[in-house]
C-alpha atoms as a PDB file:
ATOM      1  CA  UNK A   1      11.712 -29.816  62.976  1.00  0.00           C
ATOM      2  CA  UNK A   2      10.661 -32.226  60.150  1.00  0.00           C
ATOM      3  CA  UNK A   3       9.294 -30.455  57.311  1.00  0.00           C
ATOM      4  CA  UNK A   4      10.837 -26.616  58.373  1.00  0.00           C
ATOM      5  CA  UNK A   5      13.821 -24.919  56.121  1.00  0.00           C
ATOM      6  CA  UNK A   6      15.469 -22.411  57.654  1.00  0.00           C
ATOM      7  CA  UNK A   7      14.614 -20.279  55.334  1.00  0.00           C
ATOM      8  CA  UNK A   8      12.171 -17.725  56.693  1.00  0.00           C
ATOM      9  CA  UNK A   9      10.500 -20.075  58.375  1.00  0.00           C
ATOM     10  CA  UNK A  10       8.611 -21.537  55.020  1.00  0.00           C
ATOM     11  CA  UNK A  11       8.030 -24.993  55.557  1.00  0.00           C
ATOM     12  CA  UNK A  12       8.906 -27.579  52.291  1.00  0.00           C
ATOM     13  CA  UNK A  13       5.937 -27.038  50.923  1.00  0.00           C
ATOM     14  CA  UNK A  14       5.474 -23.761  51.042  1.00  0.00           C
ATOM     15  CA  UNK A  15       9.408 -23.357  49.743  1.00  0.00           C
ATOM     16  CA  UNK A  16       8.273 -25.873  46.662  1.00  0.00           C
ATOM     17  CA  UNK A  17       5.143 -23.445  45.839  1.00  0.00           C
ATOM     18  CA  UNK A  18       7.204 -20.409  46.415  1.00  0.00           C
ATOM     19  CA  UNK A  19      10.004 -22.441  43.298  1.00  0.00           C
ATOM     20  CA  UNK A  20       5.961 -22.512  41.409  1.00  0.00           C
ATOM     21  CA  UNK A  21       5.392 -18.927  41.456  1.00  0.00           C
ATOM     22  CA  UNK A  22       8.568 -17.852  41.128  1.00  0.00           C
ATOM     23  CA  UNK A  23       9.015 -19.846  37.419  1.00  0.00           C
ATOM     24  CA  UNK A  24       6.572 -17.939  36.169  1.00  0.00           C
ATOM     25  CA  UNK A  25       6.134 -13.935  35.634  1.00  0.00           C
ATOM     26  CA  UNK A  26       2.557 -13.682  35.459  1.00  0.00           C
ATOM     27  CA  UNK A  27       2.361 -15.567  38.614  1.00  0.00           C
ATOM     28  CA  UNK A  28       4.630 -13.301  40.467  1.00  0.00           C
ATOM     29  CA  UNK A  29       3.299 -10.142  39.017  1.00  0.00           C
ATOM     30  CA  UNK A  30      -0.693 -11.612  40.294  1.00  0.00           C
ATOM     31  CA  UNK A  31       0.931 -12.603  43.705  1.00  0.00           C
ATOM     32  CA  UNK A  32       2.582  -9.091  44.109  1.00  0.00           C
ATOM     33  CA  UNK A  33      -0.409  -7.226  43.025  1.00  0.00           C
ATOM     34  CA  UNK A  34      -2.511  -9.298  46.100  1.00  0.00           C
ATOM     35  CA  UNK A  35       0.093  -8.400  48.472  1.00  0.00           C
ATOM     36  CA  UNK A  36      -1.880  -5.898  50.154  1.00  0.00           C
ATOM     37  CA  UNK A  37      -5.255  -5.855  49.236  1.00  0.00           C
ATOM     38  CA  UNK A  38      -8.138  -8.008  47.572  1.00  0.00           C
ATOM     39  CA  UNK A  39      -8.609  -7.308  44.231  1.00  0.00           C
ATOM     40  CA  UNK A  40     -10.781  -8.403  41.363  1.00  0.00           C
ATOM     41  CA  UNK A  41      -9.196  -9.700  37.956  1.00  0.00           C
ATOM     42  CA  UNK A  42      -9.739  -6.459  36.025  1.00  0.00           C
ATOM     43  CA  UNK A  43      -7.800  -4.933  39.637  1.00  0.00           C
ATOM     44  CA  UNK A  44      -5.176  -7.735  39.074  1.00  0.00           C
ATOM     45  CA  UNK A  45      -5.007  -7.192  35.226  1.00  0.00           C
ATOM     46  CA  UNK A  46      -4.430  -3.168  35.048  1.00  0.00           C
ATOM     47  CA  UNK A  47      -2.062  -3.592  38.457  1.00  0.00           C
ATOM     48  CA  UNK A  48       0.071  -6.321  36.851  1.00  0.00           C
ATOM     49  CA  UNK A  49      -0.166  -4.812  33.013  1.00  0.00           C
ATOM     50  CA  UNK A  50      -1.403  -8.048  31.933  1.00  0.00           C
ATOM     51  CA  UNK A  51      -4.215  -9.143  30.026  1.00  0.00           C
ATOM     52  CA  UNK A  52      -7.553 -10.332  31.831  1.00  0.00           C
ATOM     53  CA  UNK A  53      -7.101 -13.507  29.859  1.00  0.00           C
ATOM     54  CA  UNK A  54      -3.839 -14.369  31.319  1.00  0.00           C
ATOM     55  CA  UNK A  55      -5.006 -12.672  34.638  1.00  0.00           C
ATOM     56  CA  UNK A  56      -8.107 -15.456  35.080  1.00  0.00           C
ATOM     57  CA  UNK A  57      -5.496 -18.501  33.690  1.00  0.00           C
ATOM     58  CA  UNK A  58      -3.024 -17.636  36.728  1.00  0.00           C
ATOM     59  CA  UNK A  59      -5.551 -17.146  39.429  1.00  0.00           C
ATOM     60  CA  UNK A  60      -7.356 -20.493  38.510  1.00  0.00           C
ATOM     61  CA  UNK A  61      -4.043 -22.330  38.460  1.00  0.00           C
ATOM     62  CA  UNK A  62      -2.708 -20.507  42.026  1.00  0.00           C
ATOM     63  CA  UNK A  63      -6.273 -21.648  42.885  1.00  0.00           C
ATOM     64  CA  UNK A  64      -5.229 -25.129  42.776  1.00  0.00           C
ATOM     65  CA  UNK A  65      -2.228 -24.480  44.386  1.00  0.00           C
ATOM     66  CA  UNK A  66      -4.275 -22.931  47.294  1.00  0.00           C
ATOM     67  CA  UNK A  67      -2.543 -19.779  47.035  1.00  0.00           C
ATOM     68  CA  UNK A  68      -5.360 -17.450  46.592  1.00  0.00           C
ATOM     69  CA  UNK A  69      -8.814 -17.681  47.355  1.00  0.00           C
ATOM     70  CA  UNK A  70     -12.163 -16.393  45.717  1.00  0.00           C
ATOM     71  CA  UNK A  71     -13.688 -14.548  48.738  1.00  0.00           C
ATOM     72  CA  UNK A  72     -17.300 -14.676  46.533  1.00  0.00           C
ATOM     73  CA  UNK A  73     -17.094 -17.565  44.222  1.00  0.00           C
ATOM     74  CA  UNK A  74     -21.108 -17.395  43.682  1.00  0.00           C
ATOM     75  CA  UNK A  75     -20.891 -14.558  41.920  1.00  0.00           C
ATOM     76  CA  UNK A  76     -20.519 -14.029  37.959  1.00  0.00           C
ATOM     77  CA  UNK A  77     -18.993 -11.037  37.747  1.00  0.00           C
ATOM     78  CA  UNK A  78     -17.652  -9.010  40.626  1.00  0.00           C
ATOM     79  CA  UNK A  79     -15.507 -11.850  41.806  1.00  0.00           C
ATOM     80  CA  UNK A  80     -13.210 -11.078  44.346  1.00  0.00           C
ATOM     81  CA  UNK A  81      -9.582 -12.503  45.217  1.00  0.00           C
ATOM     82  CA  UNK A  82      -6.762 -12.763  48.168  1.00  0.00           C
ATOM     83  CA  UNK A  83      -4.335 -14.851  49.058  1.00  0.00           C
ATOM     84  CA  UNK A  84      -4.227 -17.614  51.513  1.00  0.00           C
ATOM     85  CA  UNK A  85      -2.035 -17.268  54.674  1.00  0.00           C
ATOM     86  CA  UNK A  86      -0.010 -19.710  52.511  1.00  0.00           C
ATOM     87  CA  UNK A  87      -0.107 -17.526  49.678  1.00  0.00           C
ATOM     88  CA  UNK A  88       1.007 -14.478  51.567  1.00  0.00           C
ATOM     89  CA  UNK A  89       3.697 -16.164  52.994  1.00  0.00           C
ATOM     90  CA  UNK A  90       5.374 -17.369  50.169  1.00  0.00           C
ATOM     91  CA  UNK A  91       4.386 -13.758  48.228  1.00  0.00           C
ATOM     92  CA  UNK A  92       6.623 -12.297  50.798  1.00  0.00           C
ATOM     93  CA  UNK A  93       9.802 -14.753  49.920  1.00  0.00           C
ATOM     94  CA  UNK A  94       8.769 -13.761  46.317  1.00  0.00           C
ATOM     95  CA  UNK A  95       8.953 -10.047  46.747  1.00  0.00           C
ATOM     96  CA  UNK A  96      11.971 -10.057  49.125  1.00  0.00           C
ATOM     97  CA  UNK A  97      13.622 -12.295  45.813  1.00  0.00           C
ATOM     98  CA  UNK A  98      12.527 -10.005  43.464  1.00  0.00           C
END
């Protein structure tokens, strides 16, 4: 099937974002630490051991990617985040490659 790899059923794209995350530790430490539940930045931050700073600069950028979502974007403070169904697909090739 155009588009498929045969690798764990991840599509192209999905196997060029999983390459993204995977160059980067912050970005698989945030993606691991969503694996299983929704969590706030200052969740993500003391999960991950990384700063809040670094914490906000990875979820905006796997934002773009559309790997996580902001469940209440409206708020200020309280801000929640998960990933997409793209995002926990390719967290899974990410933890099974860890």
């Amino acid at each position: 099937m155009p588009g498929e790899a045969e690798d764990n059923g991840l599509s192209d794209e999905e196997l060029d974002l999983y390459g993204y995350v995977s160059s980067s530790k912050r970005r698989v430490s945030v993606v691991t630490a969503l694996k299983d539940n929704p969590m706030t930045p200052k969740q993500v931050a003391e999960s991950a051991d990384i700063r809040l700073n670094h914490v906000s600069n990875v979820l905006s950028e796997l934002s773009d990617e559309a790997l996580v979502t902001c469940i209440n974007p409206h708020r200020k403070r309280g801000r929640v985040y998960r990933l997409t169904e793209v995002g926990d697909r390719v967290s899974k090739k990410v933890i099974q490659n860890e």
